[in-house]
N, C-alpha and C. Protein backbone atom coordinates (compact mmCIF):
# COMPACT_ATOMS: atom_id res chain seq x y z
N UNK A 1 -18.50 -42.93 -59.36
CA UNK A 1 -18.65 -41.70 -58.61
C UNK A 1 -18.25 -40.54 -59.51
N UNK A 2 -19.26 -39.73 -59.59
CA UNK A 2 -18.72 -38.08 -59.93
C UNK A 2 -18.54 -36.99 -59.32
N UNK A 3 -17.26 -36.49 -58.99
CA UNK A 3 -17.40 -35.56 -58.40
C UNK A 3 -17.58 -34.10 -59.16
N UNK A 4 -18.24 -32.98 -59.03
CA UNK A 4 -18.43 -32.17 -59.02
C UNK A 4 -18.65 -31.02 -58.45
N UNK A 5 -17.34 -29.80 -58.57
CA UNK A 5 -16.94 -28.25 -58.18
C UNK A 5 -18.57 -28.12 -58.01
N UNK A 6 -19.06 -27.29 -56.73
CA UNK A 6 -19.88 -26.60 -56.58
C UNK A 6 -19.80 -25.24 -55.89
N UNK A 7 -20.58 -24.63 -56.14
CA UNK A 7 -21.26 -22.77 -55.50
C UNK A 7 -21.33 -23.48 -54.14
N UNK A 8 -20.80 -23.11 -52.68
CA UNK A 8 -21.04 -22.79 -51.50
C UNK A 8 -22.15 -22.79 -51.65
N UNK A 9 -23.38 -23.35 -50.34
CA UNK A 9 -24.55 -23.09 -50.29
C UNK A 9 -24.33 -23.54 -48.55
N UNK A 10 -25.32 -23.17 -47.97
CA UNK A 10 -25.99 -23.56 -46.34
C UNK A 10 -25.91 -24.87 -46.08
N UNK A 11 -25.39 -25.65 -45.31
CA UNK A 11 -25.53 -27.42 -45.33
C UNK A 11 -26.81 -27.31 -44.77
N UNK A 12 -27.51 -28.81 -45.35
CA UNK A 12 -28.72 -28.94 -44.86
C UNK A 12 -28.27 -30.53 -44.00
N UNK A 13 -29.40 -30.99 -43.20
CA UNK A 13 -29.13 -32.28 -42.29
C UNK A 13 -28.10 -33.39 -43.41
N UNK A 14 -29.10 -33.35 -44.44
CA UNK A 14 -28.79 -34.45 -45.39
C UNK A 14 -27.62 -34.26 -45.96
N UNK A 15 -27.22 -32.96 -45.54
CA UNK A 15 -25.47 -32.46 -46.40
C UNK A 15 -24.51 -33.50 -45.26
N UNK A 16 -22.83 -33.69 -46.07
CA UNK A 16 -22.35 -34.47 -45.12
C UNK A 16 -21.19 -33.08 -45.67
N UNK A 17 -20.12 -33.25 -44.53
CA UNK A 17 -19.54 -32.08 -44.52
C UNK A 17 -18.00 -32.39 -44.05
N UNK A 18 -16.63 -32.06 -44.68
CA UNK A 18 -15.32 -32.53 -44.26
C UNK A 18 -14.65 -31.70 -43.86
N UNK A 19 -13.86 -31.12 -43.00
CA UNK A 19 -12.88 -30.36 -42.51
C UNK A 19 -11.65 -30.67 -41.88
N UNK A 20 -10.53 -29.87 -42.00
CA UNK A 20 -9.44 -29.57 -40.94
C UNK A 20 -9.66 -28.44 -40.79
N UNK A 21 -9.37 -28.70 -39.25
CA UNK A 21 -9.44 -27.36 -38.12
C UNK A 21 -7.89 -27.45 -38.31
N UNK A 22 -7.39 -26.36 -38.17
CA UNK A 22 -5.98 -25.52 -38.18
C UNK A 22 -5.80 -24.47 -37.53
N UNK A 23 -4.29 -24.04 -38.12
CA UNK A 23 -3.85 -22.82 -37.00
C UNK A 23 -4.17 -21.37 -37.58
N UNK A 24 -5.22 -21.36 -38.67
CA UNK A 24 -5.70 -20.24 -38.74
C UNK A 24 -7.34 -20.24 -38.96
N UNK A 25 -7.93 -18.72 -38.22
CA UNK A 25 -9.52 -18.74 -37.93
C UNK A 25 -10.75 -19.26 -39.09
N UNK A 26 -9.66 -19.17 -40.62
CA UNK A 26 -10.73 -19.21 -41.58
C UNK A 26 -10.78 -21.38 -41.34
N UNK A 27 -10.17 -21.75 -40.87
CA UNK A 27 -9.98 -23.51 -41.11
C UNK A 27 -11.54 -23.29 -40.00
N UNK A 28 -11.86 -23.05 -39.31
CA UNK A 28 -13.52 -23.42 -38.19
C UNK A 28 -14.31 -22.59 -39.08
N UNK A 29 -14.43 -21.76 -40.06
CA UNK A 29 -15.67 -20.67 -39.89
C UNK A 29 -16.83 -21.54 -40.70
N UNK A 30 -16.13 -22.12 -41.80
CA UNK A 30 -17.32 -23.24 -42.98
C UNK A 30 -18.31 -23.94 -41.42
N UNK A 31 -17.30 -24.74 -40.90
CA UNK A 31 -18.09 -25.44 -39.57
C UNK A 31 -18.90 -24.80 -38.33
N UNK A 32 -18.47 -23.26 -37.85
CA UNK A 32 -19.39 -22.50 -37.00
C UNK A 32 -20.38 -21.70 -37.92
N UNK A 33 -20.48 -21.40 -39.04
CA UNK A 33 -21.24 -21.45 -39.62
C UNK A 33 -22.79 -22.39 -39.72
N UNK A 34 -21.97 -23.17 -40.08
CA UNK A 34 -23.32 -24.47 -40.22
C UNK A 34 -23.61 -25.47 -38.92
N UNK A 35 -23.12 -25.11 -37.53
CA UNK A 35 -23.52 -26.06 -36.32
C UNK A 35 -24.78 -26.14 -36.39
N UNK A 36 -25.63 -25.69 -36.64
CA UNK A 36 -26.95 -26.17 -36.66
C UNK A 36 -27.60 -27.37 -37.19
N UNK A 37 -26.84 -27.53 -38.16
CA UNK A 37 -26.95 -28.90 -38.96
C UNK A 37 -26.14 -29.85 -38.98
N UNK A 38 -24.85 -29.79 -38.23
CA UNK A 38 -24.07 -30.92 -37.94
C UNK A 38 -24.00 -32.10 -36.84
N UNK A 39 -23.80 -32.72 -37.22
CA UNK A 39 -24.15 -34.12 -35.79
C UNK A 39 -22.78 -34.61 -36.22
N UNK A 40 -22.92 -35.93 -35.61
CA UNK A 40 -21.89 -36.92 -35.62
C UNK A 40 -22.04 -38.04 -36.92
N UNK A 41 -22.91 -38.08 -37.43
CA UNK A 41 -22.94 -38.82 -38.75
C UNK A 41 -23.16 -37.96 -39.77
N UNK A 42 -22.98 -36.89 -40.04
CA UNK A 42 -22.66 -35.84 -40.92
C UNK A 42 -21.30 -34.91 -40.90
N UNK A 43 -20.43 -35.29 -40.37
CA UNK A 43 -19.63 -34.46 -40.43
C UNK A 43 -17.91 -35.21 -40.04
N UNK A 44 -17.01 -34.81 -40.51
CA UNK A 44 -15.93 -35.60 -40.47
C UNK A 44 -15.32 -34.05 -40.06
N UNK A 45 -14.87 -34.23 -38.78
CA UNK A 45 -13.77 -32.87 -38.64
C UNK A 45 -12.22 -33.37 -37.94
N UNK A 46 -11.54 -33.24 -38.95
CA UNK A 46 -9.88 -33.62 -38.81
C UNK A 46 -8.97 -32.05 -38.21
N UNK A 47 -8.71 -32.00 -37.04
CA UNK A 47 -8.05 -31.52 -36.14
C UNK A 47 -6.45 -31.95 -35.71
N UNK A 48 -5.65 -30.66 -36.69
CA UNK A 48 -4.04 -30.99 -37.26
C UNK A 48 -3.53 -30.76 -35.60
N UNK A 49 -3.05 -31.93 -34.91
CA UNK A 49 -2.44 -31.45 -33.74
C UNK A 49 -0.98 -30.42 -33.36
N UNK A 50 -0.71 -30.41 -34.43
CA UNK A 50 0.44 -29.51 -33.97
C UNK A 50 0.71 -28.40 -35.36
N UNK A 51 -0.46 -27.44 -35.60
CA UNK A 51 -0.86 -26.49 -35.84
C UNK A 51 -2.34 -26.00 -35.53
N UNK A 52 -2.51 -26.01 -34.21
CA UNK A 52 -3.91 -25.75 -33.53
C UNK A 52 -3.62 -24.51 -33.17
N UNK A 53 -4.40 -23.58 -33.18
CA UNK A 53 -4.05 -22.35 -32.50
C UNK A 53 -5.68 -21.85 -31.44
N UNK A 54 -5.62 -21.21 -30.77
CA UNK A 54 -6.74 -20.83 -29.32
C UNK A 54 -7.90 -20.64 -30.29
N UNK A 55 -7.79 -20.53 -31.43
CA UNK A 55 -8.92 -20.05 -32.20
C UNK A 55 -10.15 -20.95 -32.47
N UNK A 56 -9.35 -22.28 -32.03
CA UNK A 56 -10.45 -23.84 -32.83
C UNK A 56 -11.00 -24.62 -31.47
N UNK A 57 -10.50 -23.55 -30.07
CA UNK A 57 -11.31 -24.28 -28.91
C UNK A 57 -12.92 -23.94 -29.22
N UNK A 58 -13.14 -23.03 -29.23
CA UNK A 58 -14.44 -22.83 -29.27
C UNK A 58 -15.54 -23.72 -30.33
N UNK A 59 -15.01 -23.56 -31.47
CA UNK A 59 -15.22 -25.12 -32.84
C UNK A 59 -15.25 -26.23 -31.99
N UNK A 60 -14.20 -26.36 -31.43
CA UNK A 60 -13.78 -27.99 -30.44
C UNK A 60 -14.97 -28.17 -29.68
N UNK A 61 -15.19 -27.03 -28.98
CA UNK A 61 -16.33 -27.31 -27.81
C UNK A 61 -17.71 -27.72 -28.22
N UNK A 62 -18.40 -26.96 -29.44
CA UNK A 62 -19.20 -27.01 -30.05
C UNK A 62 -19.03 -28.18 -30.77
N UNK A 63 -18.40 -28.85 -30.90
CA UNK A 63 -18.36 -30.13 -31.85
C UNK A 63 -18.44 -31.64 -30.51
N UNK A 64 -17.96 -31.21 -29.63
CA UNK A 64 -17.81 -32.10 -28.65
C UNK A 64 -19.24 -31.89 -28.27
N UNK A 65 -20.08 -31.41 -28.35
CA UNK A 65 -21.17 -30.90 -27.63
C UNK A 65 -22.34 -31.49 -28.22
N UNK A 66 -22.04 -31.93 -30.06
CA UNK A 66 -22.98 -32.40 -30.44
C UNK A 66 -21.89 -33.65 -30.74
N UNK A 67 -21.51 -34.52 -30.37
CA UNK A 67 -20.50 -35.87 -30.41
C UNK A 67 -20.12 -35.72 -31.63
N UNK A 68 -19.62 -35.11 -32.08
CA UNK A 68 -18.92 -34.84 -32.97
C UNK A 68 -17.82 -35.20 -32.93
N UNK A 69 -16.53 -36.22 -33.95
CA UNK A 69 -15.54 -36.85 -33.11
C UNK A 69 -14.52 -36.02 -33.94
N UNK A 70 -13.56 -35.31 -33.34
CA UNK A 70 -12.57 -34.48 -34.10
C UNK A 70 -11.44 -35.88 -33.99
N UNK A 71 -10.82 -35.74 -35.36
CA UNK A 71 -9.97 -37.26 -35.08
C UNK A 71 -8.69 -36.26 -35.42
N UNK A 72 -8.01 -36.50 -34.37
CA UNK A 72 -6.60 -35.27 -34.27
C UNK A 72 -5.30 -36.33 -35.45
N UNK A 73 -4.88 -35.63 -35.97
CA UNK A 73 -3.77 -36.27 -36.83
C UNK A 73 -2.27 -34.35 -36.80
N UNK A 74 -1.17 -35.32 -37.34
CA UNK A 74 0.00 -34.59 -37.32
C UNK A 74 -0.40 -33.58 -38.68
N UNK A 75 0.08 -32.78 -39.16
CA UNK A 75 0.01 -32.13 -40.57
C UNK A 75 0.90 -33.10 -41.63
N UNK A 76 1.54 -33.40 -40.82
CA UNK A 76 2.80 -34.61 -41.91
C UNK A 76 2.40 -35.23 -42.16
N UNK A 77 1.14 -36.37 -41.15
CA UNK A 77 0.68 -37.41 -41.75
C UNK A 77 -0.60 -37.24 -43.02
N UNK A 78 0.20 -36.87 -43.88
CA UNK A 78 -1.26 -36.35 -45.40
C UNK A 78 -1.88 -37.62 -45.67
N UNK A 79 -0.81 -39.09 -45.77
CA UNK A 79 -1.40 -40.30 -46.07
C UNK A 79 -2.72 -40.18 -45.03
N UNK A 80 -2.55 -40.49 -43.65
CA UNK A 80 -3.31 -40.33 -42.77
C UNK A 80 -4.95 -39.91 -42.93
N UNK A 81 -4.45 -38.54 -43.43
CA UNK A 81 -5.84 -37.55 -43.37
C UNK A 81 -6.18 -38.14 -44.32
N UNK A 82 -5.98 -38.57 -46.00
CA UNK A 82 -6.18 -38.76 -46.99
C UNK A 82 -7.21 -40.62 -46.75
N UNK A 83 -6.55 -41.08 -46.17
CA UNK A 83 -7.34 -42.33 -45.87
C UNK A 83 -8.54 -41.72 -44.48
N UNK A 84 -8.48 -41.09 -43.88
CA UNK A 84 -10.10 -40.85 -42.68
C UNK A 84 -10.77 -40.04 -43.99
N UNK A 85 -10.60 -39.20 -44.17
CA UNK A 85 -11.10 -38.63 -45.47
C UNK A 85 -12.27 -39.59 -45.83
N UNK A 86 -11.25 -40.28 -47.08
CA UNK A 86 -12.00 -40.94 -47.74
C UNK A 86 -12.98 -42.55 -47.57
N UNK A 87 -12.24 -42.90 -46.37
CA UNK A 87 -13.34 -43.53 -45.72
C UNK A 87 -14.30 -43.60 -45.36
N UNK A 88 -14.29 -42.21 -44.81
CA UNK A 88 -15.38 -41.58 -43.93
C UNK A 88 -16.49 -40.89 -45.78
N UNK A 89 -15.87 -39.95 -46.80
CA UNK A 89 -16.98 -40.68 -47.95
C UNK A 89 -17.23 -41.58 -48.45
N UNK A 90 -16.72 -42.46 -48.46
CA UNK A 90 -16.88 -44.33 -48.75
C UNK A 90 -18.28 -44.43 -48.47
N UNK A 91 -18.37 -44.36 -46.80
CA UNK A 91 -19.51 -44.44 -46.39
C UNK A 91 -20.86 -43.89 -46.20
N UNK A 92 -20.37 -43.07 -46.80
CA UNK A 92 -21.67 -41.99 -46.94
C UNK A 92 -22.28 -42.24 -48.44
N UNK A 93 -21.83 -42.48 -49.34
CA UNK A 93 -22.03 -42.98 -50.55
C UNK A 93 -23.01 -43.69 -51.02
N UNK A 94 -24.37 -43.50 -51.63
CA UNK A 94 -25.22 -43.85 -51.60
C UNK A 94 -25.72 -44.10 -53.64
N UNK A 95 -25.25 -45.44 -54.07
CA UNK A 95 -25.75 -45.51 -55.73
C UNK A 95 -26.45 -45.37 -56.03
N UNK A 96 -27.78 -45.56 -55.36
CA UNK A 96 -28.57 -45.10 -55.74
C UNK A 96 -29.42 -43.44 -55.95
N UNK A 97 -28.31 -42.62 -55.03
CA UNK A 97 -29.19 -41.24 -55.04
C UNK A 97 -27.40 -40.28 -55.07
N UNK A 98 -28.18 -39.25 -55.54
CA UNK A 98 -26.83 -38.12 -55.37
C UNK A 98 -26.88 -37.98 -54.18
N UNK A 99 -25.08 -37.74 -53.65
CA UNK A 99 -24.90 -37.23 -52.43
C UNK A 99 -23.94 -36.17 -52.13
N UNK A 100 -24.11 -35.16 -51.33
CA UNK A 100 -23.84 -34.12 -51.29
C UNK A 100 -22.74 -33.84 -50.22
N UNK A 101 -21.70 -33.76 -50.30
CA UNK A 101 -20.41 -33.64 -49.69
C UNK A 101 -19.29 -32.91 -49.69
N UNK A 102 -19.64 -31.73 -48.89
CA UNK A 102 -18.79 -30.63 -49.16
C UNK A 102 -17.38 -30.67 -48.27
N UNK A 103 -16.77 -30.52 -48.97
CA UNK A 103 -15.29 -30.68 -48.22
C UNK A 103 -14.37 -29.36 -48.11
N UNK A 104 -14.16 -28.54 -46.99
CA UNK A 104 -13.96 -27.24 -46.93
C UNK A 104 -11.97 -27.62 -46.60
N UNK A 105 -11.24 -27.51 -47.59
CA UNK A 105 -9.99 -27.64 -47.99
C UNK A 105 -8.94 -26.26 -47.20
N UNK A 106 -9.82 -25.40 -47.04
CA UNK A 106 -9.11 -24.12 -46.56
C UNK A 106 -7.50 -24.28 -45.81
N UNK A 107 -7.79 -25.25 -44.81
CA UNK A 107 -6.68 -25.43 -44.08
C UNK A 107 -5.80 -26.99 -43.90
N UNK A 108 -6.01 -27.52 -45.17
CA UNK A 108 -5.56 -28.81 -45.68
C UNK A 108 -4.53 -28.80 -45.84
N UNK A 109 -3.36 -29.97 -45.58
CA UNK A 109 -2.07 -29.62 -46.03
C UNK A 109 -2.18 -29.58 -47.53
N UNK A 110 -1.63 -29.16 -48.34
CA UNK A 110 -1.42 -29.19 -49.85
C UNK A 110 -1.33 -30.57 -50.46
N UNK A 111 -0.53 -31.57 -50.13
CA UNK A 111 -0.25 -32.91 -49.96
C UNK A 111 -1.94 -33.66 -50.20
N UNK A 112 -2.23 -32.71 -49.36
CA UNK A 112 -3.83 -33.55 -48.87
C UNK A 112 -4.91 -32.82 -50.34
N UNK A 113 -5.15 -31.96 -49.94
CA UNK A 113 -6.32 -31.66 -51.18
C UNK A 113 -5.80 -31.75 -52.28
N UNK A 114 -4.81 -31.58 -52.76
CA UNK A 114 -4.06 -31.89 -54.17
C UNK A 114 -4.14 -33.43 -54.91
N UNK A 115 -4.44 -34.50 -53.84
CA UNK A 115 -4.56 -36.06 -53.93
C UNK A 115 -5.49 -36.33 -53.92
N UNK A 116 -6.54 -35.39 -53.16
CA UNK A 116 -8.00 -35.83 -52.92
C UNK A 116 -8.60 -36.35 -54.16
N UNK A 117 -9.49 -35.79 -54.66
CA UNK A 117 -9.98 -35.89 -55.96
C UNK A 117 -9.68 -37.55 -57.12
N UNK A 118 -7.99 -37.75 -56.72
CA UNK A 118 -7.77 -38.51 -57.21
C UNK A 118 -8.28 -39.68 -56.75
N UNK A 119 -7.44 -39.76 -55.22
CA UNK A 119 -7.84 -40.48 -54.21
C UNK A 119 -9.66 -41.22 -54.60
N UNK A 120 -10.19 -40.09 -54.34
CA UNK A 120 -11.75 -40.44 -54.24
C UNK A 120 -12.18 -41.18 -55.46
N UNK A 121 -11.44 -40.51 -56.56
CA UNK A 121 -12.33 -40.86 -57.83
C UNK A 121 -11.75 -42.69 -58.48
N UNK A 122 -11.00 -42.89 -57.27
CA UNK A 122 -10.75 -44.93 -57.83
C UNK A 122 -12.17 -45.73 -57.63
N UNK A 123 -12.89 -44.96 -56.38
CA UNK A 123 -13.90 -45.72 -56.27
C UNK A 123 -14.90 -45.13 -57.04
């Protein structure tokens, strides 16, 4: 696997897409942005339960709306997020073709995107 820094662009269907929703507005905007193109097998949205703030109901609703499964975890648990994470690209992972997987870090614990990369790049 290679990963590679990219330029922000529009997700398309075929984009797969990672988030935590958090207790501030910029952690939903990558994801209300792009609802048009998100389903439930494109999109991994991790929802920190105890830094949620009124701002990520509306994200919530819209994600519930297209079965979208927000998988709620603590902010402490980084192991946690760090294994749905990367499971959830495990499977999306395709050897034979590039795949496109944008992971919007904005509201990640530090713990968490700081390991990522590593994390990912054993497989």
């Amino acid at each position: 696997m290679q990963i590679h820094n990219a330029q922000y662009h529009d997700l398309h269907v075929g984009d797969f897409f990672v988030c935590v929703l958090g207790y501030e507005p910029r952690s939903c905007y990558l994801f209300d942005q792009n609802m048009k193109t998100r389903n439930s097998s494109n999109t991994l949205a991790i929802k920190l339960r105890n830094n949620v703030s009124k701002n990520i109901s509306k994200t919530a609703s819209s994600a519930f709306e297209k079965d979208i499964v927000l998988v709620e975890l603590d902010y402490s648990e980084s192991q946690e997020i760090i294994d749905v994470i990367k499971n959830f690209v495990l499977s999306k992972i395709d050897d034979e073709d590039e795949t496109n997987i944008s992971i919007d870090y904005s509201s990640m614990p530090r713990a968490v995107y700081s390991a990522l990369p590593s994390a990912l790049c054993e497989y």
